[in-house]
N, C-alpha and C. Protein backbone atom coordinates (compact mmCIF):
# COMPACT_ATOMS: atom_id res chain seq x y z
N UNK A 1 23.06 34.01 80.91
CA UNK A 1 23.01 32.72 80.22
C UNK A 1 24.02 31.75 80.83
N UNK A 2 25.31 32.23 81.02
CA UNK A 2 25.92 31.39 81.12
C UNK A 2 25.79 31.06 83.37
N UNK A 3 25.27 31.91 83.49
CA UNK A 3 25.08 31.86 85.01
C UNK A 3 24.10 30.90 85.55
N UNK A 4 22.80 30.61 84.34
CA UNK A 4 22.06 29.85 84.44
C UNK A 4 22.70 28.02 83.83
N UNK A 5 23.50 28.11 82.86
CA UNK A 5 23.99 27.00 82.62
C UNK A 5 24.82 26.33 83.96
N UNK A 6 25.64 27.14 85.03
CA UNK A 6 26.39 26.55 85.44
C UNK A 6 25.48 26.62 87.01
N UNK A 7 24.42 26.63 86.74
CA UNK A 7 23.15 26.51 88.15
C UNK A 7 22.90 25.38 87.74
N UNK A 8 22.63 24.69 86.40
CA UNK A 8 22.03 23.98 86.14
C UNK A 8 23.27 22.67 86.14
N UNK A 9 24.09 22.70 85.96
CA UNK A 9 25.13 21.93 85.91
C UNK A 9 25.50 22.07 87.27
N UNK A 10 25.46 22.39 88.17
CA UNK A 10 25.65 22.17 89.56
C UNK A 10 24.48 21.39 90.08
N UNK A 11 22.87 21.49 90.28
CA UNK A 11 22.18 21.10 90.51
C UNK A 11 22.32 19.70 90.06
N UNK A 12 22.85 19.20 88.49
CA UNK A 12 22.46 17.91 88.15
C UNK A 12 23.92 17.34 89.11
N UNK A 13 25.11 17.94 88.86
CA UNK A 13 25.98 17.20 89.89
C UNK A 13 25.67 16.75 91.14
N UNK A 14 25.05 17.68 92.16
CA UNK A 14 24.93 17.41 93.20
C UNK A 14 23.45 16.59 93.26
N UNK A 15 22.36 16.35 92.43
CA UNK A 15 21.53 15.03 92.14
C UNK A 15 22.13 13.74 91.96
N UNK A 16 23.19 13.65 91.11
CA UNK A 16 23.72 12.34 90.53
C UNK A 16 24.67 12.07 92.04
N UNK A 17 25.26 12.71 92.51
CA UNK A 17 25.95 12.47 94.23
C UNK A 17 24.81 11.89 94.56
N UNK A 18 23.71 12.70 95.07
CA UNK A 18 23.30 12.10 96.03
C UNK A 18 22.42 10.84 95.69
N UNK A 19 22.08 10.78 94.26
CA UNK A 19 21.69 9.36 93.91
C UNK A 19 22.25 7.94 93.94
N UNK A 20 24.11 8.73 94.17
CA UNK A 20 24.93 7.57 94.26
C UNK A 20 25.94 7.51 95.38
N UNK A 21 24.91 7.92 96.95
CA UNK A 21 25.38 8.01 97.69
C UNK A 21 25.66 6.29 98.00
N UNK A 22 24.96 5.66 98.11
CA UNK A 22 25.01 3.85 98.76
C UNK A 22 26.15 3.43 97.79
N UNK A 23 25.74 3.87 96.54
CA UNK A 23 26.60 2.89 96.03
C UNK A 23 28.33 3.55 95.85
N UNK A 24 28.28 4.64 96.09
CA UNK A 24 30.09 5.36 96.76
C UNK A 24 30.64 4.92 97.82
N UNK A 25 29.76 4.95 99.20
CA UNK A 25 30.42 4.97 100.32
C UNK A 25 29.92 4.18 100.85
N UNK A 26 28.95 3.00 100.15
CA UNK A 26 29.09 1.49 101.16
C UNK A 26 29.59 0.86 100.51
N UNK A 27 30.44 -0.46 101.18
CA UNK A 27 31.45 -1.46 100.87
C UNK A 27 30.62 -2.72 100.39
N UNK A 28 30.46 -3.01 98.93
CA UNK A 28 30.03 -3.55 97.91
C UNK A 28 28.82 -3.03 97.80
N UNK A 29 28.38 -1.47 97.70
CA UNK A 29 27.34 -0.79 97.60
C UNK A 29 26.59 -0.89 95.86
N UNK A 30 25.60 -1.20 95.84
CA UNK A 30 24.83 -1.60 94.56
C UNK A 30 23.45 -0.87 94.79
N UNK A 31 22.82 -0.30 93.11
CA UNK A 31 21.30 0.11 93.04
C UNK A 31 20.69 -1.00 93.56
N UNK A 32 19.56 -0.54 94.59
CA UNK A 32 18.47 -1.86 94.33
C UNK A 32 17.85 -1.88 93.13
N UNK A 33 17.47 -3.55 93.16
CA UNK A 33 16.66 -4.00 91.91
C UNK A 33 15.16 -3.49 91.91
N UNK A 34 15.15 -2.46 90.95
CA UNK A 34 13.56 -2.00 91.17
C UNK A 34 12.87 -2.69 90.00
N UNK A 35 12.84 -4.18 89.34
CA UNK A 35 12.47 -4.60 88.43
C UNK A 35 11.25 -5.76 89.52
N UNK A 36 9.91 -5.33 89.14
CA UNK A 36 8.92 -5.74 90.13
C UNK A 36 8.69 -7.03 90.31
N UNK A 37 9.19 -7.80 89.64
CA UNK A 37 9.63 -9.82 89.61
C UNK A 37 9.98 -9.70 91.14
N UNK A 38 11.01 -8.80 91.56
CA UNK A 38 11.95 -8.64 92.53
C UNK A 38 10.97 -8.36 93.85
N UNK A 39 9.68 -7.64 93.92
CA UNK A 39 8.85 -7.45 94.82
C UNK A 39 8.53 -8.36 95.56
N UNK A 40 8.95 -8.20 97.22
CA UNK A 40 8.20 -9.07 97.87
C UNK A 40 6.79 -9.73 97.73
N UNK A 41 6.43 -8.21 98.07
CA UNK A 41 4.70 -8.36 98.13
C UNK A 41 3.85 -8.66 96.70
N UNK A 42 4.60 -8.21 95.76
CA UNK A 42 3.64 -8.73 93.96
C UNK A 42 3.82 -9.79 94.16
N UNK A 43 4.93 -10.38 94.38
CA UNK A 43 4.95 -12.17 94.06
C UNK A 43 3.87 -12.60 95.23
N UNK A 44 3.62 -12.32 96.45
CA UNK A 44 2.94 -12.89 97.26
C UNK A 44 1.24 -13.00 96.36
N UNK A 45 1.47 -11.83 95.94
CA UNK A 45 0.32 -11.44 95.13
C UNK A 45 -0.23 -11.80 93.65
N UNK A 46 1.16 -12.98 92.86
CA UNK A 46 0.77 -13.13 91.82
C UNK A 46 1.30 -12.21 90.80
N UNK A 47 1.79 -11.33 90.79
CA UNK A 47 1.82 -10.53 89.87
C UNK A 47 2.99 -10.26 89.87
N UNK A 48 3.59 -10.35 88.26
CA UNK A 48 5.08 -10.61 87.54
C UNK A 48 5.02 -9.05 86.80
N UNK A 49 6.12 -9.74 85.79
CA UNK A 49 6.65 -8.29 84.92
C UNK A 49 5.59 -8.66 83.90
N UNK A 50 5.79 -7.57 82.79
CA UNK A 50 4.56 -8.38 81.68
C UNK A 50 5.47 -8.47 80.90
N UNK A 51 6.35 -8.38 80.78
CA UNK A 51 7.41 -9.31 79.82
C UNK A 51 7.80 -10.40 80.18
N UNK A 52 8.16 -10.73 81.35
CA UNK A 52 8.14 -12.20 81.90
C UNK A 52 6.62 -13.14 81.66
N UNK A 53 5.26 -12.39 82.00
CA UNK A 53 4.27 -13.52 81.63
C UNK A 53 4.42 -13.39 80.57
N UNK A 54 4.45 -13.04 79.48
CA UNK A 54 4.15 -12.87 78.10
C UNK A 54 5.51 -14.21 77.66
N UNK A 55 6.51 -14.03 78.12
CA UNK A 55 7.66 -14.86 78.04
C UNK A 55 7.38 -16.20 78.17
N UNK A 56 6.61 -16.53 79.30
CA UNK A 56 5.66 -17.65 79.68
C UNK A 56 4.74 -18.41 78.96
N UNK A 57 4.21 -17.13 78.76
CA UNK A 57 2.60 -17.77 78.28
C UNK A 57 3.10 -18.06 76.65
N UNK A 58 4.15 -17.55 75.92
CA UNK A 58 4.59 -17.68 74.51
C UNK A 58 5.16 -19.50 75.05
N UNK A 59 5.87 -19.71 75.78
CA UNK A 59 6.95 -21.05 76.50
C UNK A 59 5.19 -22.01 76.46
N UNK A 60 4.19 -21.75 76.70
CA UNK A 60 3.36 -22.84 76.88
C UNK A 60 2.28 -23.39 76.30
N UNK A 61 1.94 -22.08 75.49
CA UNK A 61 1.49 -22.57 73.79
C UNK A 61 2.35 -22.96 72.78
N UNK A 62 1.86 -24.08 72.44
CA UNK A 62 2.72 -24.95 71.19
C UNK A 62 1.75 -24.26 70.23
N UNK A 63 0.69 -23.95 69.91
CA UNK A 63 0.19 -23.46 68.89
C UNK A 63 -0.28 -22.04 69.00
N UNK A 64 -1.14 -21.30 68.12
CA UNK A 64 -1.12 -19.85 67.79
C UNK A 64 -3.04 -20.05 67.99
N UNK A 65 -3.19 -19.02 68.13
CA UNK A 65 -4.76 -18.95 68.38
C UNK A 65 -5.78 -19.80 67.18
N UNK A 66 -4.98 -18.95 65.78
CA UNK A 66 -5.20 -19.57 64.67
C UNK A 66 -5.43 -20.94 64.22
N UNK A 67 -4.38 -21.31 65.08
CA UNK A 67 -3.79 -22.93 64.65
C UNK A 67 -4.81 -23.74 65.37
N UNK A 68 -5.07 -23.40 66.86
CA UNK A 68 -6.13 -23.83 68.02
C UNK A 68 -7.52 -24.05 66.83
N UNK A 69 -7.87 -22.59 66.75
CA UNK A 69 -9.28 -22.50 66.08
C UNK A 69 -9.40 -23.88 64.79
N UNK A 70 -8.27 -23.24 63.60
CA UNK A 70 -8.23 -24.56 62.64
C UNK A 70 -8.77 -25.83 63.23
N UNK A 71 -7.73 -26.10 64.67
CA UNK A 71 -8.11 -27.82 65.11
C UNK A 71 -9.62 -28.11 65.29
N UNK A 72 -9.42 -27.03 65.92
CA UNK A 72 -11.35 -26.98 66.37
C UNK A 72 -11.95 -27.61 65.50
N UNK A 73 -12.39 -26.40 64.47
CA UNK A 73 -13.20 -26.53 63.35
C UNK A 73 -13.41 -27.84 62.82
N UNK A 74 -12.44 -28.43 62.80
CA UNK A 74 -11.94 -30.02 61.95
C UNK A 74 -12.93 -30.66 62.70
C-alpha cells in the first residue's frame, strides 16, 4: 500500500516538473494561452469562444426575443 502511494506521488511530481519545465527555466517563462479567442487560425476562421459571442450577441440586443415578437404583433 504504502509502496504504491509513494509510486504514485512520484509519478505526479515528476508530471507537474515536466509540465513546468518553460515556465522554471526560461527567463520570463509563462503557460501559453490555450483560450481559443487566442487562435491564430479560428480567428482567421471566424470562430470565437462561446462565451465571448454570447457576451456579444447579449451587448447587441436591446430587446429579448419576447419583447421583439410583442413589437411585431402590434
Amino acid at each position: 500500500m504504502v509502496n504504491t502511494l509513494l509510486l504514485t506521488l512520484l509519478i505526479v511530481t515528476i508530471s507537474l516538473l515536466l509540465l513546468g519545465v518553460k515556465l522554471l527555466f526560461v527567463k520570463n517563462g509563462k503557460f501559453p494561452d490555450t483560450h481559443i479567442s487566442q487562435n491564430k487560425a479560428m480567428r482567421e476562421k471566424g470562430i470565437g469562444c462561446v462565451q465571448s459571442q454570447d457576451r456579444q450577441a447579449r451587448r447587441k440586443s436591446l430587446y429579448t426575443a419576447d419583447e421583439l415578437e410583442k413589437m411585431v404583433r402590434q
